[in-house]
PDB file of N, CA and C in Angstrom:
ATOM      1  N   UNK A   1       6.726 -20.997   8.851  1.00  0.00           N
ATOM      2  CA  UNK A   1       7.602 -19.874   8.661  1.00  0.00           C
ATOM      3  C   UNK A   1       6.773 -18.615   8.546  1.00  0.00           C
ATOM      4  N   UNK A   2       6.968 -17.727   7.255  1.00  0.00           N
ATOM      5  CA  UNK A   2       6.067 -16.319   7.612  1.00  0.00           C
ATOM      6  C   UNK A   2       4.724 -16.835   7.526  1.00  0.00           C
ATOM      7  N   UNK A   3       4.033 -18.424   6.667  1.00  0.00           N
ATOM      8  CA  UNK A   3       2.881 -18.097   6.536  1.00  0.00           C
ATOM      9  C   UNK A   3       2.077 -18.711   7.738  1.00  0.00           C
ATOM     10  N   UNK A   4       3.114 -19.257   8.775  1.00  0.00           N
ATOM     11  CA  UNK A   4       2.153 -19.714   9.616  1.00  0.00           C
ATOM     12  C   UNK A   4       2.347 -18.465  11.103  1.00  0.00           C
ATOM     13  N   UNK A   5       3.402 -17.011  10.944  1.00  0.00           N
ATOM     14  CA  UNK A   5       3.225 -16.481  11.399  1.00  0.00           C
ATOM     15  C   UNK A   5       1.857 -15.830  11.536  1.00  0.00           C
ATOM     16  N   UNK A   6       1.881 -15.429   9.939  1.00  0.00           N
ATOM     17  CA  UNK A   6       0.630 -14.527   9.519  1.00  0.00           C
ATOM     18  C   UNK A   6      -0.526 -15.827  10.174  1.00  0.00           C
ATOM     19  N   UNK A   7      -1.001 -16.787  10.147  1.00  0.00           N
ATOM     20  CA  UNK A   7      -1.792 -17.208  10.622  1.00  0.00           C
ATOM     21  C   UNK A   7      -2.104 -17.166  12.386  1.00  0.00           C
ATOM     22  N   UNK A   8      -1.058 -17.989  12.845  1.00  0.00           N
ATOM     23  CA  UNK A   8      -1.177 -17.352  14.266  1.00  0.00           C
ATOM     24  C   UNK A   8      -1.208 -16.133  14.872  1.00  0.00           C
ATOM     25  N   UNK A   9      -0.814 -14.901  14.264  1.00  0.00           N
ATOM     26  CA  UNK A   9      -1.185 -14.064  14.437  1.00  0.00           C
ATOM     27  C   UNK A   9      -2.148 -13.276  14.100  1.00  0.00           C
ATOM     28  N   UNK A  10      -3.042 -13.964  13.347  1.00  0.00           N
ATOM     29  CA  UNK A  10      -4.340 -13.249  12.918  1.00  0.00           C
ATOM     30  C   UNK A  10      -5.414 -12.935  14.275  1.00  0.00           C
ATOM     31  N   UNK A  11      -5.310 -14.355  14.942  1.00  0.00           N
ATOM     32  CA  UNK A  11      -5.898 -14.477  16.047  1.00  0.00           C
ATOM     33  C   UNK A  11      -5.306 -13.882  17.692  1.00  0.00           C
ATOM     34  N   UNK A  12      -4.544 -13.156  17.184  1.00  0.00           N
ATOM     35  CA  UNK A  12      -4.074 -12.782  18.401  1.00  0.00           C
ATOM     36  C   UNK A  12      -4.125 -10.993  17.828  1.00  0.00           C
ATOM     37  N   UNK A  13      -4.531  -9.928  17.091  1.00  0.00           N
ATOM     38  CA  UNK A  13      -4.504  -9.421  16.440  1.00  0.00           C
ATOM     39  C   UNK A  13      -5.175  -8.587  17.733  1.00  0.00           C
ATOM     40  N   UNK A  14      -5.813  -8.584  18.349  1.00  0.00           N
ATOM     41  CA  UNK A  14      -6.599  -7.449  19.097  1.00  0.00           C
ATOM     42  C   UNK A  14      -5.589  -7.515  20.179  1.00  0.00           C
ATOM     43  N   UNK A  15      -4.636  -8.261  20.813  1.00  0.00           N
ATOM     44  CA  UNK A  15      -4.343  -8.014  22.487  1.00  0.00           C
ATOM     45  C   UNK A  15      -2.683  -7.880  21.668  1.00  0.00           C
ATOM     46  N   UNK A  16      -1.929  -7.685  20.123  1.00  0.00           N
ATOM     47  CA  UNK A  16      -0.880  -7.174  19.309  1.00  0.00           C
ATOM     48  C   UNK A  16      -0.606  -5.635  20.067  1.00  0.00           C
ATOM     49  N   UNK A  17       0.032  -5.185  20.377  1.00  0.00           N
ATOM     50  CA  UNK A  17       0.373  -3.419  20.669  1.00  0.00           C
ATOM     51  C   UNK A  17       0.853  -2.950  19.689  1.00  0.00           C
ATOM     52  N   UNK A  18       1.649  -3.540  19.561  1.00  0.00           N
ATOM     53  CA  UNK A  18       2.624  -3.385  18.092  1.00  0.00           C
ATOM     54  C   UNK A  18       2.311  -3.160  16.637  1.00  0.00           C
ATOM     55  N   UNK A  19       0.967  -3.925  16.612  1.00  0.00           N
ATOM     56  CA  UNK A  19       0.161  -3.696  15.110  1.00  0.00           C
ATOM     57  C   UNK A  19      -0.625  -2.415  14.803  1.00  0.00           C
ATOM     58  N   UNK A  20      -0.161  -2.080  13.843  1.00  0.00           N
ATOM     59  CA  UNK A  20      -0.786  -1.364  13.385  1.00  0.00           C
ATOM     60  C   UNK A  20      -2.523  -1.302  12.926  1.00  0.00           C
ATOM     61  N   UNK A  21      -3.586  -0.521  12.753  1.00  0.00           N
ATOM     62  CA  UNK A  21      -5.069  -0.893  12.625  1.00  0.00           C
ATOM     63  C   UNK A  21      -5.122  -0.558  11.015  1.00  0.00           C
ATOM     64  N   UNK A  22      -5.785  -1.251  10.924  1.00  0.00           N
ATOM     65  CA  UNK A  22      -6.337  -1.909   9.439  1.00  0.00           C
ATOM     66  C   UNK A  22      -6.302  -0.084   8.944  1.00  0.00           C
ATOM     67  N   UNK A  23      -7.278   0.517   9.444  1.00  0.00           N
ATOM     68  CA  UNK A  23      -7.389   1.951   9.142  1.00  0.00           C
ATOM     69  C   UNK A  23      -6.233   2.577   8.909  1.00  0.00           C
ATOM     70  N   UNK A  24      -5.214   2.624   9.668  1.00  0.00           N
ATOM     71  CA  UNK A  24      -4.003   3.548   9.509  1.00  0.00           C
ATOM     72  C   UNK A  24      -3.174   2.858   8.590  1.00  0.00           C
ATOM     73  N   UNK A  25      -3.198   1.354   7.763  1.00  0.00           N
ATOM     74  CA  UNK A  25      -2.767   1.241   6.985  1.00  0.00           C
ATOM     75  C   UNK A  25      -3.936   2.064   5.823  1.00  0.00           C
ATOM     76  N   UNK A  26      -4.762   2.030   5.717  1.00  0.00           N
ATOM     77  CA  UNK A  26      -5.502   2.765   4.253  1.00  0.00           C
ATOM     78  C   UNK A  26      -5.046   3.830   4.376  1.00  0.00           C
ATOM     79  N   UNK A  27      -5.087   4.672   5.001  1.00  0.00           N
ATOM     80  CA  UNK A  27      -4.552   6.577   5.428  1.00  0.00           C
ATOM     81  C   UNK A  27      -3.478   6.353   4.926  1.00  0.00           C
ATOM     82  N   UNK A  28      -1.989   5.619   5.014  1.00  0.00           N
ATOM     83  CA  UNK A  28      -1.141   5.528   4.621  1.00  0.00           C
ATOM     84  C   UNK A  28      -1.055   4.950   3.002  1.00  0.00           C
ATOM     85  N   UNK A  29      -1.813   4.503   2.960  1.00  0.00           N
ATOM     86  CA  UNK A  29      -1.975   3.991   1.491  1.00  0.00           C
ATOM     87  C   UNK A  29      -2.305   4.833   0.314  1.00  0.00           C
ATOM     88  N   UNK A  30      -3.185   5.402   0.941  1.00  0.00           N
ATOM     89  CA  UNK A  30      -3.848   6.332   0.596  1.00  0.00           C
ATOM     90  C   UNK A  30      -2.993   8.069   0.199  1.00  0.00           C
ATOM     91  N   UNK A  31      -2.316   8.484   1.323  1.00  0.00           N
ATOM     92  CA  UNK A  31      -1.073   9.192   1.624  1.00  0.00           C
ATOM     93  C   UNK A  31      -0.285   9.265   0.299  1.00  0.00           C
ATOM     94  N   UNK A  32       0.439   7.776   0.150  1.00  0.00           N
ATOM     95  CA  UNK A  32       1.298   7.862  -0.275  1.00  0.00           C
ATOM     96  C   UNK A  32       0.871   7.435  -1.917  1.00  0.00           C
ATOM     97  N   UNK A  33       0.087   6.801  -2.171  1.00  0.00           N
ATOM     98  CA  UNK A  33      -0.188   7.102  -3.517  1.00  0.00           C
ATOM     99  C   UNK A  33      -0.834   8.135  -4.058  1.00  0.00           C
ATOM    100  N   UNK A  34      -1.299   9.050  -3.613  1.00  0.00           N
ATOM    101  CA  UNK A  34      -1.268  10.521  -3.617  1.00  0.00           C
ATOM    102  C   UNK A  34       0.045  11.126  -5.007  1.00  0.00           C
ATOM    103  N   UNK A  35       1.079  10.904  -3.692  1.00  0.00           N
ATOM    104  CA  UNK A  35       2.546  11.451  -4.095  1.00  0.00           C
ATOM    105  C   UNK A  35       3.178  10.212  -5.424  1.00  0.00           C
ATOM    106  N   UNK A  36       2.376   9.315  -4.702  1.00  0.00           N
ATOM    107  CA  UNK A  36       2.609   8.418  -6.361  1.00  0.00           C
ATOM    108  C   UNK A  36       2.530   8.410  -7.771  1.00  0.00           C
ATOM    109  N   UNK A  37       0.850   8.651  -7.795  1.00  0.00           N
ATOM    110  CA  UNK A  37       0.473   9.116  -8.892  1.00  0.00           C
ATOM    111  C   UNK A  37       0.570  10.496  -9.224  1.00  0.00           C
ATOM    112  N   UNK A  38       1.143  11.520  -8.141  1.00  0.00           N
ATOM    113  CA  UNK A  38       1.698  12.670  -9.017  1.00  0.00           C
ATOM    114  C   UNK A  38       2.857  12.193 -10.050  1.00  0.00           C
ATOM    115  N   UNK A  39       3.582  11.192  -9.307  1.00  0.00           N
ATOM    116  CA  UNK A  39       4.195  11.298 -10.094  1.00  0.00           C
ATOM    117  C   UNK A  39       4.581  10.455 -11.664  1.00  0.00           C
ATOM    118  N   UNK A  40       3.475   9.555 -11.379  1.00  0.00           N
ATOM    119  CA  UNK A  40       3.606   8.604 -12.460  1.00  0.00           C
ATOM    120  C   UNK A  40       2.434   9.364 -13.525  1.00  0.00           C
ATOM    121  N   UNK A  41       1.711  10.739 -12.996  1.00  0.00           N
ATOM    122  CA  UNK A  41       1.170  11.559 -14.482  1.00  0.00           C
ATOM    123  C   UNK A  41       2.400  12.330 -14.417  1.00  0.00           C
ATOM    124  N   UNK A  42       3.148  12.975 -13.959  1.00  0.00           N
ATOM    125  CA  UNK A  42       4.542  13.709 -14.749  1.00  0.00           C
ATOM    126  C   UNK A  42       4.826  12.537 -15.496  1.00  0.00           C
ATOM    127  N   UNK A  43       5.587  11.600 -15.119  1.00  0.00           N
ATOM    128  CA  UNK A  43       6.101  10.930 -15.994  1.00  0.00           C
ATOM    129  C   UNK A  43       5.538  10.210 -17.292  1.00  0.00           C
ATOM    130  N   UNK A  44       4.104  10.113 -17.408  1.00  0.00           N
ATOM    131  CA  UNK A  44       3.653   9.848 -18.241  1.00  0.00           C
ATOM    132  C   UNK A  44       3.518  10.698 -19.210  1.00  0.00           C
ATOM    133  N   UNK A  45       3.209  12.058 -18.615  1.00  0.00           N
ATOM    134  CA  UNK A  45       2.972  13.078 -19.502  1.00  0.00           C
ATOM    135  C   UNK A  45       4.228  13.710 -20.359  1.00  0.00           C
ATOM    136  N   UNK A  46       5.306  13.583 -19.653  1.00  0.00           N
ATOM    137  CA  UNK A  46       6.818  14.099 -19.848  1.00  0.00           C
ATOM    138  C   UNK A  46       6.936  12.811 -21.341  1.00  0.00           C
ATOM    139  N   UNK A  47       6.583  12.017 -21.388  1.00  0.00           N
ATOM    140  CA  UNK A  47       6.970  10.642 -22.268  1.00  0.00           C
ATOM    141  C   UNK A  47       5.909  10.654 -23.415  1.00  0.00           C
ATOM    142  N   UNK A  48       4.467  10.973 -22.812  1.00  0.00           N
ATOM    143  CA  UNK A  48       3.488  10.576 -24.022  1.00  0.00           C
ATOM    144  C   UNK A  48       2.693  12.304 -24.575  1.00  0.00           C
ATOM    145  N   UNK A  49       3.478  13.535 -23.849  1.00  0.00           N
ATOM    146  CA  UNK A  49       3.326  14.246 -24.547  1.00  0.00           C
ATOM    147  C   UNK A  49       1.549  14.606 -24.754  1.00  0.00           C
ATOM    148  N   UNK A  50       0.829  14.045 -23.671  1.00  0.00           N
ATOM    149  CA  UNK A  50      -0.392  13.989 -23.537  1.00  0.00           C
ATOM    150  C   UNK A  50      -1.298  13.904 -22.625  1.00  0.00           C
ATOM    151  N   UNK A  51      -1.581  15.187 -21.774  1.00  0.00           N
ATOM    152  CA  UNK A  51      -2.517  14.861 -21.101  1.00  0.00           C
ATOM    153  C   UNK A  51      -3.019  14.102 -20.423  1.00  0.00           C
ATOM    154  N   UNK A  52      -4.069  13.816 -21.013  1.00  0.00           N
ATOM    155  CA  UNK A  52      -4.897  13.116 -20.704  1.00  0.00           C
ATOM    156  C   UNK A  52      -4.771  11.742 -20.776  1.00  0.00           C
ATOM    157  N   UNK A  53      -3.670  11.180 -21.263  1.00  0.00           N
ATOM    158  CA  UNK A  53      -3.320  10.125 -21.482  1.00  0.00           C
ATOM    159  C   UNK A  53      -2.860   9.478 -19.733  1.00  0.00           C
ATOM    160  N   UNK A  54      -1.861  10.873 -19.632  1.00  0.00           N
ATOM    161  CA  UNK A  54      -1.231  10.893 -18.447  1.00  0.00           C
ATOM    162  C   UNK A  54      -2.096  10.712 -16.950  1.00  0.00           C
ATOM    163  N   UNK A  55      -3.294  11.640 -17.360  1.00  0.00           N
ATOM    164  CA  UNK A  55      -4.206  11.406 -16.226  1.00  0.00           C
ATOM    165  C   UNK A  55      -5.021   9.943 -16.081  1.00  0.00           C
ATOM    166  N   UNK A  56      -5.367   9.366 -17.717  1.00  0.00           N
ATOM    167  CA  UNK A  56      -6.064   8.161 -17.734  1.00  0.00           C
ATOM    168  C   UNK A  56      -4.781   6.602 -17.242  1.00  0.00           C
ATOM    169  N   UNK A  57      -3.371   6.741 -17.480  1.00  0.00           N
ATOM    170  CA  UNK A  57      -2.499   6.040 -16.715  1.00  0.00           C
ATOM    171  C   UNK A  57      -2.154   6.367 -15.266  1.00  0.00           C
ATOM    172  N   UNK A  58      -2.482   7.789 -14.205  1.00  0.00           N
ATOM    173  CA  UNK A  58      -2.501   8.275 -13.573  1.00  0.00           C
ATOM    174  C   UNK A  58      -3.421   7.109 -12.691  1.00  0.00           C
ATOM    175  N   UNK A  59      -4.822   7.385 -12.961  1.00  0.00           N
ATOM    176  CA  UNK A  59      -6.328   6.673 -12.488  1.00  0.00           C
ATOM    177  C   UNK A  59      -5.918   5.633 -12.504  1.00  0.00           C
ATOM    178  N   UNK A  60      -5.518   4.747 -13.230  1.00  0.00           N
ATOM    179  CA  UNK A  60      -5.232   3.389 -13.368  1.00  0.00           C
ATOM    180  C   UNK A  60      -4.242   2.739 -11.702  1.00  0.00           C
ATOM    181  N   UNK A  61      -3.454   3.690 -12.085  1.00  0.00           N
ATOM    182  CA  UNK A  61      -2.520   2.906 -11.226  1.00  0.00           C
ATOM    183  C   UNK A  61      -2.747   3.819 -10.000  1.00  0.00           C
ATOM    184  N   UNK A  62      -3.480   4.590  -9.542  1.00  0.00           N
ATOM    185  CA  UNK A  62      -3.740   4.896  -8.188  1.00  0.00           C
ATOM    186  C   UNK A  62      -4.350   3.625  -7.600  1.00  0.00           C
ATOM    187  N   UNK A  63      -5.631   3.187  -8.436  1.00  0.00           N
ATOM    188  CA  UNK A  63      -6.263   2.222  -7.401  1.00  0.00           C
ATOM    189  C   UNK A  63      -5.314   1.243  -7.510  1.00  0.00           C
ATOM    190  N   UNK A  64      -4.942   0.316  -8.511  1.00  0.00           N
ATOM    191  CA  UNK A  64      -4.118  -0.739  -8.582  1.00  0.00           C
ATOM    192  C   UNK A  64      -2.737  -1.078  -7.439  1.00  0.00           C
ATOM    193  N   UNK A  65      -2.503   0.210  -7.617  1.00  0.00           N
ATOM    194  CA  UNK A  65      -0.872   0.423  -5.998  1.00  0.00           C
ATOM    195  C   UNK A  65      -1.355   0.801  -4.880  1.00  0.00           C
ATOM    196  N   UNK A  66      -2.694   1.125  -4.700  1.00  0.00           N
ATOM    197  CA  UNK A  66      -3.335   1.507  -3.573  1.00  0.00           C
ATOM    198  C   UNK A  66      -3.414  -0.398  -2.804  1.00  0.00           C
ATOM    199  N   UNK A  67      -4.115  -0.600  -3.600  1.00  0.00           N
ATOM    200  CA  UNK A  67      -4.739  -1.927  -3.346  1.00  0.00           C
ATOM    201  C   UNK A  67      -3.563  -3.269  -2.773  1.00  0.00           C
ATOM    202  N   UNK A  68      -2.521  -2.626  -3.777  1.00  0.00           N
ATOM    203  CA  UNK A  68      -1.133  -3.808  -3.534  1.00  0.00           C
ATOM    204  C   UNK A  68      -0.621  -3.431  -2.466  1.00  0.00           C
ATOM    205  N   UNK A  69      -0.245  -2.656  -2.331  1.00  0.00           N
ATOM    206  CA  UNK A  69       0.232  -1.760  -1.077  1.00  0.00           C
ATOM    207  C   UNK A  69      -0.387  -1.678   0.115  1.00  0.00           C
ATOM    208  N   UNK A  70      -1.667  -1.714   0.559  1.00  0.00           N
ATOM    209  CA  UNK A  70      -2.282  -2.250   1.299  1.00  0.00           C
ATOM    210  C   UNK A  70      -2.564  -3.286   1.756  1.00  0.00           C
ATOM    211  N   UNK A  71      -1.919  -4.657   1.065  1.00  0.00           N
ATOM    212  CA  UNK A  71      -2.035  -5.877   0.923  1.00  0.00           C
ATOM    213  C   UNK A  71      -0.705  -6.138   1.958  1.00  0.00           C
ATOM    214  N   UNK A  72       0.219  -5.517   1.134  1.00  0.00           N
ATOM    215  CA  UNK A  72       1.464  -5.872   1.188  1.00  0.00           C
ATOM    216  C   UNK A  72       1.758  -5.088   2.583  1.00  0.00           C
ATOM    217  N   UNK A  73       1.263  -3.937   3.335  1.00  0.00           N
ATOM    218  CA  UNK A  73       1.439  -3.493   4.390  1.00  0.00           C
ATOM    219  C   UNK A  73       0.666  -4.577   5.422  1.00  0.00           C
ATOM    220  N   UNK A  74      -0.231  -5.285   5.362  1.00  0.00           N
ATOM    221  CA  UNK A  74      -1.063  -5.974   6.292  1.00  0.00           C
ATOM    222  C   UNK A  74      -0.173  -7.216   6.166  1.00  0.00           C
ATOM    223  N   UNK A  75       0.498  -8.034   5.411  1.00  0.00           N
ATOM    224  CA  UNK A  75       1.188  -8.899   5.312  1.00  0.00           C
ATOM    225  C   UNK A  75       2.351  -8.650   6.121  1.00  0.00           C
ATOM    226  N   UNK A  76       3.229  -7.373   6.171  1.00  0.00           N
ATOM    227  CA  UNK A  76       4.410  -7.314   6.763  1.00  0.00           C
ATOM    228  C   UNK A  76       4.079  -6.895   7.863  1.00  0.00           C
ATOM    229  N   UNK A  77       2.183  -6.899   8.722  1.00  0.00           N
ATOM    230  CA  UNK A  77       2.241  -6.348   9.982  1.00  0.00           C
ATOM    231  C   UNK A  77       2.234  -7.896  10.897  1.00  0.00           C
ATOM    232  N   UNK A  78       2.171  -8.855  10.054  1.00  0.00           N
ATOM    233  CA  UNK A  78       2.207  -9.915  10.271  1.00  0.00           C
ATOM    234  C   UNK A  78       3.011 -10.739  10.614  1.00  0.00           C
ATOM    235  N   UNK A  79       4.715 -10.387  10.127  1.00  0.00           N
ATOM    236  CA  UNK A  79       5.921 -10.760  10.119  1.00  0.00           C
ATOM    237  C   UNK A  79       6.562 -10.682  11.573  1.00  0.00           C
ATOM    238  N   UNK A  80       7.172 -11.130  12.102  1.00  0.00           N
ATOM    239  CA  UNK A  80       7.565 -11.029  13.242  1.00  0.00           C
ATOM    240  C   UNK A  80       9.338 -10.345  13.369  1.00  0.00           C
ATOM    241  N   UNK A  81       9.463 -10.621  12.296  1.00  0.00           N
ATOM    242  CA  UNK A  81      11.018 -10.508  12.110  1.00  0.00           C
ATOM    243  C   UNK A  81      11.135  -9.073  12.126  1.00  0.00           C
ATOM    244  N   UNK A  82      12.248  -8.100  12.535  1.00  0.00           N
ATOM    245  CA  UNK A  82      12.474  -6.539  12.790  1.00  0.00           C
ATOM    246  C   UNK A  82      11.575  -5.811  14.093  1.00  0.00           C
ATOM    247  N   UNK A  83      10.813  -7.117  14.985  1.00  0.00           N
ATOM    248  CA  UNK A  83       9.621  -6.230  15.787  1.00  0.00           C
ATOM    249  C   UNK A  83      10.428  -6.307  17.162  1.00  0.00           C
ATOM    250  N   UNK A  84       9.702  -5.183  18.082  1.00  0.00           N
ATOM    251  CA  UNK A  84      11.018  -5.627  19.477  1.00  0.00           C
ATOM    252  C   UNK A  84       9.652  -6.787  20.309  1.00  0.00           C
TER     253      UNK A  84
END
């Protein structure tokens, strides 16, 4: 099912049109946790009334959702289901 998509398609990964490159998932990853962690220091800061608190939960979860999110984008380039 998906996990033996993701397998057979690992190997077919260069002659894919459709896939996206490893790179333009990080740019996107990258992109969008940007706009992420703006907003998870507002919200931290709006709640804990602190700074720096906000920036040190800020740091945290940039790399952490960077990392998942990048995972999780290479997994669904894998999926076959929604592709024409």
């Amino acid at each position: 099912m998906i996990i033996e998509q993701i397998v057979e398609n690992k190997a077919n990964y260069n002659v894919d049109k459709l896939s996206e490159k490893p790179v333009r998932s990080i740019v996107k990853s990258i992109s969008w946790r940007v706009v992420g962690t703006i907003d998870t220091i507002l919200i931290s800061w709006i709640i804990t009334g602190q700074v720096t608190t906000a920036f040190s939960i800020g740091a945290i979860e940039l790399v952490t959702k960077m990392l998942l999110y990048f995972f999780h984008e290479r997994l669904w380039n894998n999926i076959k289901w929604g592709k024409k």
